[in-house]
PDB file of N, CA and C in Angstrom:
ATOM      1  N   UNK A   1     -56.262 -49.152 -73.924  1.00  0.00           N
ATOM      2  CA  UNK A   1     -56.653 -50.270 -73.108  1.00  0.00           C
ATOM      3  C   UNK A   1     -56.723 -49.824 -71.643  1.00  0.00           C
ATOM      4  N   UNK A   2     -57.507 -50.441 -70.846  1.00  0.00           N
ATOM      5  CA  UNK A   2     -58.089 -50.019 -69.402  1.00  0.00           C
ATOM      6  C   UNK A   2     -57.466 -51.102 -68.684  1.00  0.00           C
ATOM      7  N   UNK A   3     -57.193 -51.076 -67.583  1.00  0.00           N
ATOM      8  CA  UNK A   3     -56.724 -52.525 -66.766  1.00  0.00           C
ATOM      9  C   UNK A   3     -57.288 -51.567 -65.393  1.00  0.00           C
ATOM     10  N   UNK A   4     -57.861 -52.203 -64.130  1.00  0.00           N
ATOM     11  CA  UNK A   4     -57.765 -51.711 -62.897  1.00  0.00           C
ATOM     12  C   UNK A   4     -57.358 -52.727 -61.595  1.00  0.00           C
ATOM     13  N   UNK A   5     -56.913 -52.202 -60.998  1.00  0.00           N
ATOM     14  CA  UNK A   5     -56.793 -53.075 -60.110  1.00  0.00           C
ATOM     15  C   UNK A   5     -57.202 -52.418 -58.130  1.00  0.00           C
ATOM     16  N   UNK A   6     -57.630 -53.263 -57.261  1.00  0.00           N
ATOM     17  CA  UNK A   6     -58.248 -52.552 -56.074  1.00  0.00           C
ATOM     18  C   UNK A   6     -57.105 -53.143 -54.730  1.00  0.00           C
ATOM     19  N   UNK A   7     -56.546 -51.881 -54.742  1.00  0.00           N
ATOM     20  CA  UNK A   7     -55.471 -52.317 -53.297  1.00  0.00           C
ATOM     21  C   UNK A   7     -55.579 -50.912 -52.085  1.00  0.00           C
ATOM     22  N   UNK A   8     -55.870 -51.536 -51.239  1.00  0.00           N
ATOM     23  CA  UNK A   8     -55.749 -50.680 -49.900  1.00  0.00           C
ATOM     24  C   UNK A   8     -57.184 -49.576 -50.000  1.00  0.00           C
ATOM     25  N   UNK A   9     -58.374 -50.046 -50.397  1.00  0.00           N
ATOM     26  CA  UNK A   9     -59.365 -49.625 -50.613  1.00  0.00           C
ATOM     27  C   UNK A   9     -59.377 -48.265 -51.787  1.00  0.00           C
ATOM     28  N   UNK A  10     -58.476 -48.680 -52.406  1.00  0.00           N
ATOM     29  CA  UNK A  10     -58.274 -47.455 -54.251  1.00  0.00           C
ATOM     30  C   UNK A  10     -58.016 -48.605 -54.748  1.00  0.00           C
ATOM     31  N   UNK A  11     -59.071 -47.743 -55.830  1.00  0.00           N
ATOM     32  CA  UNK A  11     -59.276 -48.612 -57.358  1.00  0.00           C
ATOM     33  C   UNK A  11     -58.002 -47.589 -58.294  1.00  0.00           C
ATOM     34  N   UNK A  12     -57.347 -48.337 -58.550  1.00  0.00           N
ATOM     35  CA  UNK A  12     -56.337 -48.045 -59.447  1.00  0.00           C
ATOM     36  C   UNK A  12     -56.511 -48.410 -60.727  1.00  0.00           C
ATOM     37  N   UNK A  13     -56.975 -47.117 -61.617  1.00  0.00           N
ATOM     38  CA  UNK A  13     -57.094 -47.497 -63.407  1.00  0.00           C
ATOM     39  C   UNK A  13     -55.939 -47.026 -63.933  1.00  0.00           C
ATOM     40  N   UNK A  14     -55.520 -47.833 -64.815  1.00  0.00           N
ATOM     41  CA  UNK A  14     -54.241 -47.710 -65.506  1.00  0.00           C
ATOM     42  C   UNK A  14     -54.897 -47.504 -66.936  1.00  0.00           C
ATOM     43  N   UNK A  15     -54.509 -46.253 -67.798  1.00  0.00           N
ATOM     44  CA  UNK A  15     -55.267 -46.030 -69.389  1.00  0.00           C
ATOM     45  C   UNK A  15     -53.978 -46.145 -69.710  1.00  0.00           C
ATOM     46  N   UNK A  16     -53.847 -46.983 -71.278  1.00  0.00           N
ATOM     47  CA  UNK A  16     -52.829 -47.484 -71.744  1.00  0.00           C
ATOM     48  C   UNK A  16     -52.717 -47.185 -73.596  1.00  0.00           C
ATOM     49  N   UNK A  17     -52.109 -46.507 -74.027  1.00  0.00           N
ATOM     50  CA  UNK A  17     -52.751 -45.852 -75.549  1.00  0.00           C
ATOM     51  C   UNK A  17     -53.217 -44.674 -75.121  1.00  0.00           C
ATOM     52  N   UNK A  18     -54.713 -44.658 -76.065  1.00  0.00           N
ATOM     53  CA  UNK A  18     -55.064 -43.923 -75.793  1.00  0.00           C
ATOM     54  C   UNK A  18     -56.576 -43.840 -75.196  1.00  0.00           C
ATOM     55  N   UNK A  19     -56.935 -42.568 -74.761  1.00  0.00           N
ATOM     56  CA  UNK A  19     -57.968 -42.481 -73.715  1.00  0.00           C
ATOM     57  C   UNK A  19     -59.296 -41.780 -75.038  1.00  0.00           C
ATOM     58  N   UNK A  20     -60.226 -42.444 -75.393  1.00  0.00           N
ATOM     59  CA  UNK A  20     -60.809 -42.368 -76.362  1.00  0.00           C
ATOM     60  C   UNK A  20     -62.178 -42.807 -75.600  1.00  0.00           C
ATOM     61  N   UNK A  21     -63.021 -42.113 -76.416  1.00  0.00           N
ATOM     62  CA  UNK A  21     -64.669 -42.872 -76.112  1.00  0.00           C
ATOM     63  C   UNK A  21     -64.200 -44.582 -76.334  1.00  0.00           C
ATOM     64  N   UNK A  22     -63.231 -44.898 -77.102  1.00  0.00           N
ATOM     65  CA  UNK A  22     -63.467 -46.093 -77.683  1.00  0.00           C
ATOM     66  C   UNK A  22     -63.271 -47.108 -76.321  1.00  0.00           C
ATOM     67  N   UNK A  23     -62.837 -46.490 -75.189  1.00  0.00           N
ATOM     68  CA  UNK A  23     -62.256 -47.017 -73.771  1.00  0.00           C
ATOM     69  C   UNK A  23     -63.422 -46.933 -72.600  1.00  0.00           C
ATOM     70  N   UNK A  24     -64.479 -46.517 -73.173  1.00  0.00           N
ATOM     71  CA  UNK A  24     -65.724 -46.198 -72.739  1.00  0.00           C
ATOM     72  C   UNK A  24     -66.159 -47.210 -71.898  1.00  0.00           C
ATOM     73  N   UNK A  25     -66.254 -48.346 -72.383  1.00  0.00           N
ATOM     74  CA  UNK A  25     -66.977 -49.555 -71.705  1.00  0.00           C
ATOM     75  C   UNK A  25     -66.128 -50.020 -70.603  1.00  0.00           C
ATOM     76  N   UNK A  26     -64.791 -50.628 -70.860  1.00  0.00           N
ATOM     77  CA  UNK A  26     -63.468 -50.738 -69.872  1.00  0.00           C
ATOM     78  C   UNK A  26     -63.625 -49.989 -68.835  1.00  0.00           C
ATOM     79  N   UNK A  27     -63.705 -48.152 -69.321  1.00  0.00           N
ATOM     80  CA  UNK A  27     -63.219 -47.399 -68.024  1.00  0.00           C
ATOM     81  C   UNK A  27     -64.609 -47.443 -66.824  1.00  0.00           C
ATOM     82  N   UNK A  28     -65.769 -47.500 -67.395  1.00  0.00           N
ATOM     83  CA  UNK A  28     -66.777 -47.727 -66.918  1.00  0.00           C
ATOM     84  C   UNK A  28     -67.324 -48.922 -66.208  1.00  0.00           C
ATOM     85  N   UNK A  29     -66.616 -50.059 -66.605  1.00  0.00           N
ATOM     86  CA  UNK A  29     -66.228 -51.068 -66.363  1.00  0.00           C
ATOM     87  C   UNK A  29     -65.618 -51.148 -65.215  1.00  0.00           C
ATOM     88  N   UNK A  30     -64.505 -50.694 -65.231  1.00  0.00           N
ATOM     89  CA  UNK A  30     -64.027 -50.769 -63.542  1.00  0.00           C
ATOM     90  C   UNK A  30     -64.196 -50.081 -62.571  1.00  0.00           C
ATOM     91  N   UNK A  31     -65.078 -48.948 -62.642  1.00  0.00           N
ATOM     92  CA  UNK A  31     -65.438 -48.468 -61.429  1.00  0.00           C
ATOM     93  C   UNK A  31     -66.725 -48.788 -61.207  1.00  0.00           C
ATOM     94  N   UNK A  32     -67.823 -49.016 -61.791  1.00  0.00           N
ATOM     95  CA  UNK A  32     -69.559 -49.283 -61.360  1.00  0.00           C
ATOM     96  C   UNK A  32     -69.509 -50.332 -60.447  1.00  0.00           C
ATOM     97  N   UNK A  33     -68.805 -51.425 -61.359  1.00  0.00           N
ATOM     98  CA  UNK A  33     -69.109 -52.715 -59.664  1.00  0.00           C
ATOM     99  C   UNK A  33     -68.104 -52.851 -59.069  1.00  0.00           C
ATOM    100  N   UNK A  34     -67.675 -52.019 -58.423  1.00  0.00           N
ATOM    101  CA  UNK A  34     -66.381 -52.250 -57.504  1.00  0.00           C
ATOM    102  C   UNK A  34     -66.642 -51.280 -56.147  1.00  0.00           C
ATOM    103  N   UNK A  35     -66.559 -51.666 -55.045  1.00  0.00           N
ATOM    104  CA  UNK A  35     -66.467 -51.217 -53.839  1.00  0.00           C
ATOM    105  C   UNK A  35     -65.128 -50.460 -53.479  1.00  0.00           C
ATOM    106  N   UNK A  36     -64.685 -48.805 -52.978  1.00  0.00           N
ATOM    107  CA  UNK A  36     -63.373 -48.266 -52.951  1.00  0.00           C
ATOM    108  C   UNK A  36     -63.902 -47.450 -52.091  1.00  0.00           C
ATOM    109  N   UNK A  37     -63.011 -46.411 -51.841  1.00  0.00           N
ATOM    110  CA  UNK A  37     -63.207 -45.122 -51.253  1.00  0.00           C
ATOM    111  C   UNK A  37     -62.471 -44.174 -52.078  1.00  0.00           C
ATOM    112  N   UNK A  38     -61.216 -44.604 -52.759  1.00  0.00           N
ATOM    113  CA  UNK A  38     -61.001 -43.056 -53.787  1.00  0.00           C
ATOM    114  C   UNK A  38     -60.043 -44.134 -55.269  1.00  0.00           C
ATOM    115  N   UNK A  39     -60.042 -43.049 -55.977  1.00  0.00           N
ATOM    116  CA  UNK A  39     -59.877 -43.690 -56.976  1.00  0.00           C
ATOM    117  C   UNK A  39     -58.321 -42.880 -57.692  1.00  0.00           C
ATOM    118  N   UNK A  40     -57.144 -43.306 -58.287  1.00  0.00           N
ATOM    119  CA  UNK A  40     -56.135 -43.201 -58.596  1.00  0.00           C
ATOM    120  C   UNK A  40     -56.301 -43.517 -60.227  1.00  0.00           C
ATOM    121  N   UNK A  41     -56.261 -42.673 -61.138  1.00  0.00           N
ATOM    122  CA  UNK A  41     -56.150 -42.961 -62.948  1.00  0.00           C
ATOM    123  C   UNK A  41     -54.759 -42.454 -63.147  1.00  0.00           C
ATOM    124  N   UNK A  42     -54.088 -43.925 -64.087  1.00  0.00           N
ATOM    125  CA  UNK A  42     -52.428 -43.516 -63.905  1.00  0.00           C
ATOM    126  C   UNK A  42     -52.651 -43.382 -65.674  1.00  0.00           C
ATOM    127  N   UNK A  43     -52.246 -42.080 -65.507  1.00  0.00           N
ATOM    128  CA  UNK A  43     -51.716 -42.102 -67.184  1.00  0.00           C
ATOM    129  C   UNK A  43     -50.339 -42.294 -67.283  1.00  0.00           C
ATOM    130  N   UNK A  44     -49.711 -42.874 -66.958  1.00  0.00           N
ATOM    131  CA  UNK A  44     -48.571 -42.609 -67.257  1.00  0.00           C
ATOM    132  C   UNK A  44     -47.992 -43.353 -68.689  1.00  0.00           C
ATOM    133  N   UNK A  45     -49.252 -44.385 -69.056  1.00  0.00           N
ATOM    134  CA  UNK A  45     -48.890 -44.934 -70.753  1.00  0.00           C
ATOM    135  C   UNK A  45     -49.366 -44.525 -71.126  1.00  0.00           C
ATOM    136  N   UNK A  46     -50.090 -43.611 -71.351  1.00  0.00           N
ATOM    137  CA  UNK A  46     -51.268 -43.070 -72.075  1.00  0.00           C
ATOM    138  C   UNK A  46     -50.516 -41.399 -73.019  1.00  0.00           C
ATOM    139  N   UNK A  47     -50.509 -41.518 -74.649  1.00  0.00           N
ATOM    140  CA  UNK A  47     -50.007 -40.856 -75.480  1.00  0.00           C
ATOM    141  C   UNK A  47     -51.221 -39.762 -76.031  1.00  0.00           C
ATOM    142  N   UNK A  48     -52.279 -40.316 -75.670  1.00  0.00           N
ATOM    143  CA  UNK A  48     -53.357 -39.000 -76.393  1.00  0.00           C
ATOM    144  C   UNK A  48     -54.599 -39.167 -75.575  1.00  0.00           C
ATOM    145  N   UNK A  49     -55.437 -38.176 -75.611  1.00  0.00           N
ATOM    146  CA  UNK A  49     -56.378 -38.236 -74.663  1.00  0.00           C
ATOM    147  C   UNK A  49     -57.670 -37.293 -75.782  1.00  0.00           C
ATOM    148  N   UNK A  50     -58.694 -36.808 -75.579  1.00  0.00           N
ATOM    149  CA  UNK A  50     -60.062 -36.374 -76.887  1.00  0.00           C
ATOM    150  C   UNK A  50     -60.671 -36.063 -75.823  1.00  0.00           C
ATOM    151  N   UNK A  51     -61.749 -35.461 -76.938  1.00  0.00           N
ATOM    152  CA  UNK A  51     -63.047 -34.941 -76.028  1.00  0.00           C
ATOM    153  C   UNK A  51     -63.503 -36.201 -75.435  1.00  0.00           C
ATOM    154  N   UNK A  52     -63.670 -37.073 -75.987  1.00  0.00           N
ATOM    155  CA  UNK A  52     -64.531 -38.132 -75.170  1.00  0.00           C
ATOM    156  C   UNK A  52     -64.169 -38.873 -73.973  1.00  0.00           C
ATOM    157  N   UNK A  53     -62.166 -38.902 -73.788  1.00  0.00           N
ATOM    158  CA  UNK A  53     -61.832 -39.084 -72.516  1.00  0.00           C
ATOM    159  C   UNK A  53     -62.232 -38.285 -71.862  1.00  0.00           C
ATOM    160  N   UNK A  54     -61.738 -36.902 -72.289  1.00  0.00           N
ATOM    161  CA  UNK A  54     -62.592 -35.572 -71.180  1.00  0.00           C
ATOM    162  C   UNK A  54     -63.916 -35.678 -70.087  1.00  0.00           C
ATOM    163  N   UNK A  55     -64.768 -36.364 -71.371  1.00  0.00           N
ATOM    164  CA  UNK A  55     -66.047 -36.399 -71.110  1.00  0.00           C
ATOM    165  C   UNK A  55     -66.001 -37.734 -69.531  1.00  0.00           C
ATOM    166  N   UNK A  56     -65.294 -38.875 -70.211  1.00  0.00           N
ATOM    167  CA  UNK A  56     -65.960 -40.107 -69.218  1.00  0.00           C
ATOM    168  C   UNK A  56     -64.882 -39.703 -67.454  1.00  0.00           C
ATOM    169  N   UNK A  57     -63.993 -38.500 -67.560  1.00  0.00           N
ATOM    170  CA  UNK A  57     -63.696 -38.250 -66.773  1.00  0.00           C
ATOM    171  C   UNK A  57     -64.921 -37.190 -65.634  1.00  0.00           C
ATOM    172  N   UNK A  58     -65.140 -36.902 -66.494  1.00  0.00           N
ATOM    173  CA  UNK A  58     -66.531 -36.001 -65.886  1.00  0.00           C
ATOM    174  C   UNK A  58     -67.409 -36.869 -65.571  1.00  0.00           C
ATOM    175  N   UNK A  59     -67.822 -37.539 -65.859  1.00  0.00           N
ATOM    176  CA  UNK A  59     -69.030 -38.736 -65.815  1.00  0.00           C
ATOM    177  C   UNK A  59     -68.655 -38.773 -64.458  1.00  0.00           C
ATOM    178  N   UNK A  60     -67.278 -39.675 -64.366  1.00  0.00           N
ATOM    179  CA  UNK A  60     -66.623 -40.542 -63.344  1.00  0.00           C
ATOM    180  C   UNK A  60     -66.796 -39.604 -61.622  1.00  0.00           C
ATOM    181  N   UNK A  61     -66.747 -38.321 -62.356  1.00  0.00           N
ATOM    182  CA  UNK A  61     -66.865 -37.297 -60.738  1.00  0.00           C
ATOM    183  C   UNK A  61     -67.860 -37.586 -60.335  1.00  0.00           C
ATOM    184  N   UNK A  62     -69.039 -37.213 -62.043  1.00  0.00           N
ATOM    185  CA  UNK A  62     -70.727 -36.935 -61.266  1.00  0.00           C
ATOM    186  C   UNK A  62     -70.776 -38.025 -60.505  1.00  0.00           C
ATOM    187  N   UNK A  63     -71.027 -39.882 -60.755  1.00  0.00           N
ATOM    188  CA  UNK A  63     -70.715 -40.581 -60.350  1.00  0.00           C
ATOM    189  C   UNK A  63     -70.021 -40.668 -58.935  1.00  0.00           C
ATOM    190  N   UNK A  64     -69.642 -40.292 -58.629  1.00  0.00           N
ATOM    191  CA  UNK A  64     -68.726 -39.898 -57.379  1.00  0.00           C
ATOM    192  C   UNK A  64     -69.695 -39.038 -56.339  1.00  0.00           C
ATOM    193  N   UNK A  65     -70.437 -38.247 -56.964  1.00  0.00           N
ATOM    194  CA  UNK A  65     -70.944 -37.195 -56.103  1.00  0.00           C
ATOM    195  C   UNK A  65     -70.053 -35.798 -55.815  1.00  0.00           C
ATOM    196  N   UNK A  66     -69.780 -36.158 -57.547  1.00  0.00           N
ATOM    197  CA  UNK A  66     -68.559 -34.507 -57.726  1.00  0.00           C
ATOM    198  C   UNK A  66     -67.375 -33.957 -56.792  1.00  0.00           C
ATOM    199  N   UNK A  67     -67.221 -35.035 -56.068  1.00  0.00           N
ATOM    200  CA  UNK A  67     -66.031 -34.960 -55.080  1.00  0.00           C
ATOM    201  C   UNK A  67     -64.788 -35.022 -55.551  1.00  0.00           C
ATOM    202  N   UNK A  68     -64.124 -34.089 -55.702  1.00  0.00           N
ATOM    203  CA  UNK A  68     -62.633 -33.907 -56.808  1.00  0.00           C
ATOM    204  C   UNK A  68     -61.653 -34.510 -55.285  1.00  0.00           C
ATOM    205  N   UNK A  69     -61.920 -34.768 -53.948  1.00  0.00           N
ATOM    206  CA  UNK A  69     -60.728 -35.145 -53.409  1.00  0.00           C
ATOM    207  C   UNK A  69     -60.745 -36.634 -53.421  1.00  0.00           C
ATOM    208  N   UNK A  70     -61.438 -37.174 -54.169  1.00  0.00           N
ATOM    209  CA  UNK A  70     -61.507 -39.131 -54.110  1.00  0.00           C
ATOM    210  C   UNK A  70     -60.973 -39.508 -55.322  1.00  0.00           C
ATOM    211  N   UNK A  71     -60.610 -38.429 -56.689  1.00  0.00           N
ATOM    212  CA  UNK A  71     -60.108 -38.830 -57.911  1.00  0.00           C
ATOM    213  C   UNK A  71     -58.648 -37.949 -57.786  1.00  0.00           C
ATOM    214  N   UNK A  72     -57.537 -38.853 -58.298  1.00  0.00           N
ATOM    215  CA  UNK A  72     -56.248 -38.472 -58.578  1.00  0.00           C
ATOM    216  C   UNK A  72     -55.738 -39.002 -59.422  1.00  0.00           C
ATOM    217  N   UNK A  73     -55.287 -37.900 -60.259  1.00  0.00           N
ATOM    218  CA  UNK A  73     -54.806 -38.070 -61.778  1.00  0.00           C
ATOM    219  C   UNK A  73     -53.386 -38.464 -61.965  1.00  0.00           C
ATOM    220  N   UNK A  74     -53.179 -39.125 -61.932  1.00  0.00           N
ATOM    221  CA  UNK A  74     -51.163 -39.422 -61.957  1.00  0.00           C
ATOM    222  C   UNK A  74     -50.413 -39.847 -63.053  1.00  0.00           C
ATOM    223  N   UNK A  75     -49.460 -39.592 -63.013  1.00  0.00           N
ATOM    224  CA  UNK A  75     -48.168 -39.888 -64.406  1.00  0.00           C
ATOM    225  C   UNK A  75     -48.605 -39.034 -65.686  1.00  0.00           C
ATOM    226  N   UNK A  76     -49.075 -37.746 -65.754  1.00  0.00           N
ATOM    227  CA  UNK A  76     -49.521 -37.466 -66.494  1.00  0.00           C
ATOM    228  C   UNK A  76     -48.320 -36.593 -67.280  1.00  0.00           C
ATOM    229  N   UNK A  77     -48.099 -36.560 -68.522  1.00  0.00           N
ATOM    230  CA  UNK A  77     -47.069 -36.177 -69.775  1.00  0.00           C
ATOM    231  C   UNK A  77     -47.363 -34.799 -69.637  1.00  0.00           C
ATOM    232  N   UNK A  78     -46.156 -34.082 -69.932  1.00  0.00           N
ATOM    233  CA  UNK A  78     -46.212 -32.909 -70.275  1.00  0.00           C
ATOM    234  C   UNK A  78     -47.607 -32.972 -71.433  1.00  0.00           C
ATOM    235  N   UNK A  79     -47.838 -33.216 -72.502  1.00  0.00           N
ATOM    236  CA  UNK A  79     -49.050 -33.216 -73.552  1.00  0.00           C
ATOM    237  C   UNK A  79     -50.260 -33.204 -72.881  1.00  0.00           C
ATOM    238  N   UNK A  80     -50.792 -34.729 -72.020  1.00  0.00           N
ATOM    239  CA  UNK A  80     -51.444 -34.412 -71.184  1.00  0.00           C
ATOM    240  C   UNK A  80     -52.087 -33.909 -70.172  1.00  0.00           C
ATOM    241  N   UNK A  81     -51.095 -33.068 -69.154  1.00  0.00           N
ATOM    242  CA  UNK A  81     -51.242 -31.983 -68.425  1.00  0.00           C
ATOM    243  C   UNK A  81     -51.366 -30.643 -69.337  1.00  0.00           C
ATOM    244  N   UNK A  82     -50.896 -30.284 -70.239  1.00  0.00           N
ATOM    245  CA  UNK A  82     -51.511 -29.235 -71.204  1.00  0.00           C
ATOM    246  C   UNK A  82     -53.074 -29.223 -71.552  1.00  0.00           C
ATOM    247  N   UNK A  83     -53.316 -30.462 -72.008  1.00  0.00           N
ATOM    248  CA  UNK A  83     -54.678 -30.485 -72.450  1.00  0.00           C
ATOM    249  C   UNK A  83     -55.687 -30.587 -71.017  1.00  0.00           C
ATOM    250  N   UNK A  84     -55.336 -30.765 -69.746  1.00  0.00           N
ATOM    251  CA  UNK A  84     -56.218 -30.803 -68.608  1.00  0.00           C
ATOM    252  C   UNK A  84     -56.008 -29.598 -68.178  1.00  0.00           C
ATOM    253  N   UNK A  85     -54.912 -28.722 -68.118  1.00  0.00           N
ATOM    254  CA  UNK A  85     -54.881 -27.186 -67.719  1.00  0.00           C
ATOM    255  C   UNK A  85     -55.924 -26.529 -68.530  1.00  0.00           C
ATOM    256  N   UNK A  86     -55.809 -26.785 -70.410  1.00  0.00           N
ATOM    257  CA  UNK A  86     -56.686 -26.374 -71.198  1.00  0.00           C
ATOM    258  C   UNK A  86     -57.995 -26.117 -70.592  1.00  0.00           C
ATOM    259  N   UNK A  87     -58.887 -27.044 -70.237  1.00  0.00           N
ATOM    260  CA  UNK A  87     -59.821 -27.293 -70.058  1.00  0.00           C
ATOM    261  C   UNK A  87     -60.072 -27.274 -68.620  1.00  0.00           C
ATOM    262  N   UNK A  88     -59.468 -26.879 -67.550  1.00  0.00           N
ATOM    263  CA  UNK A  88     -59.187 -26.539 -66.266  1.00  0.00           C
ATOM    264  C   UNK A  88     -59.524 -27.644 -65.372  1.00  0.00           C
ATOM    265  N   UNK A  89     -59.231 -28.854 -65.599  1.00  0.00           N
ATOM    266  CA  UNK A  89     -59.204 -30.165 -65.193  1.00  0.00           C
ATOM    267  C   UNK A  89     -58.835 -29.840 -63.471  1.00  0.00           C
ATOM    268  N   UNK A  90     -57.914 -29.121 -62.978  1.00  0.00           N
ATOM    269  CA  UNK A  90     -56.733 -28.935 -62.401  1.00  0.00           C
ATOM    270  C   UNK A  90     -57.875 -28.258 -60.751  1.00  0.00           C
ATOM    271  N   UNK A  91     -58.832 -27.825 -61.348  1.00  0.00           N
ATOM    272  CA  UNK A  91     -60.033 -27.626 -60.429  1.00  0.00           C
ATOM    273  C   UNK A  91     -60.943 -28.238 -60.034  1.00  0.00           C
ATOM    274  N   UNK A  92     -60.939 -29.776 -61.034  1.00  0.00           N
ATOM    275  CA  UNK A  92     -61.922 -30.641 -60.809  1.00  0.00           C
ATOM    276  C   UNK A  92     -61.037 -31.925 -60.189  1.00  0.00           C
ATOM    277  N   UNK A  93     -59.815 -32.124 -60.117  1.00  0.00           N
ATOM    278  CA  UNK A  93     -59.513 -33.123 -59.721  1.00  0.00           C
ATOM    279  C   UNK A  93     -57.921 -32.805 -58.894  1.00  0.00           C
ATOM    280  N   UNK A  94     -57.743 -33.870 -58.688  1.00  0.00           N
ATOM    281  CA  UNK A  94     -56.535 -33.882 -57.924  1.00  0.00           C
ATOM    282  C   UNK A  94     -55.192 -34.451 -58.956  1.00  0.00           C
ATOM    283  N   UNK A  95     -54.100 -33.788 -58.900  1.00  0.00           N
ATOM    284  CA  UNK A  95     -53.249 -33.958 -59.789  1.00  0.00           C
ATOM    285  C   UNK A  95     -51.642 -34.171 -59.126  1.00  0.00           C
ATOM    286  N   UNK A  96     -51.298 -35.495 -59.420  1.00  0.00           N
ATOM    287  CA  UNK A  96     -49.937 -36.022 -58.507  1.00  0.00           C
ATOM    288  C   UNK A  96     -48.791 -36.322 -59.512  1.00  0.00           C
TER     289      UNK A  96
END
């Protein structure tokens, strides 16, 4: 499940479960019509993550204009920081 919320000009997405294509519409959902300047994704409920989260995280940069200092990845699990080192996440975004 996706929830976001917009304070102090960051859009704050909270992924809750898990981060699946199936979260596709939600996560996409809260950033297209929303006005911010950087954006904060808290995993910190979040137990599994797939190629297809991978993917809508990439989207979310191009979208951005590939600017890795306006996205920050937070609360992320030992599991989850494994699988973003995997895949060298750690170069594309900002990690707190």
């Amino acid at each position: 499940m996706i929830t976001h919320k917009i304070k102090d000009q960051t859009l704050w997405i909270y992924v809750s479960d898990k981060f699946t294509i199936d979260s596709f519409a939600d996560f996409q959902a809260a950033y297209i019509d929303n006005e911010f300047k950087d954006i904060v994704i808290d995993f910190s409920e979040t137990s599994h993550i797939d190629s297809g989260g991978l993917g809508m995280l990439l989207q979310l940069r191009t979208h951005l204009g590939e600017d890795s200092n306006r996205i920050t990845l937070c609360g992320l699990s030992d599991h989850i920081l494994k699988v973003f080192e995997v895949v060298n996440f750690e170069k594309l975004f900002k990690m707190a």
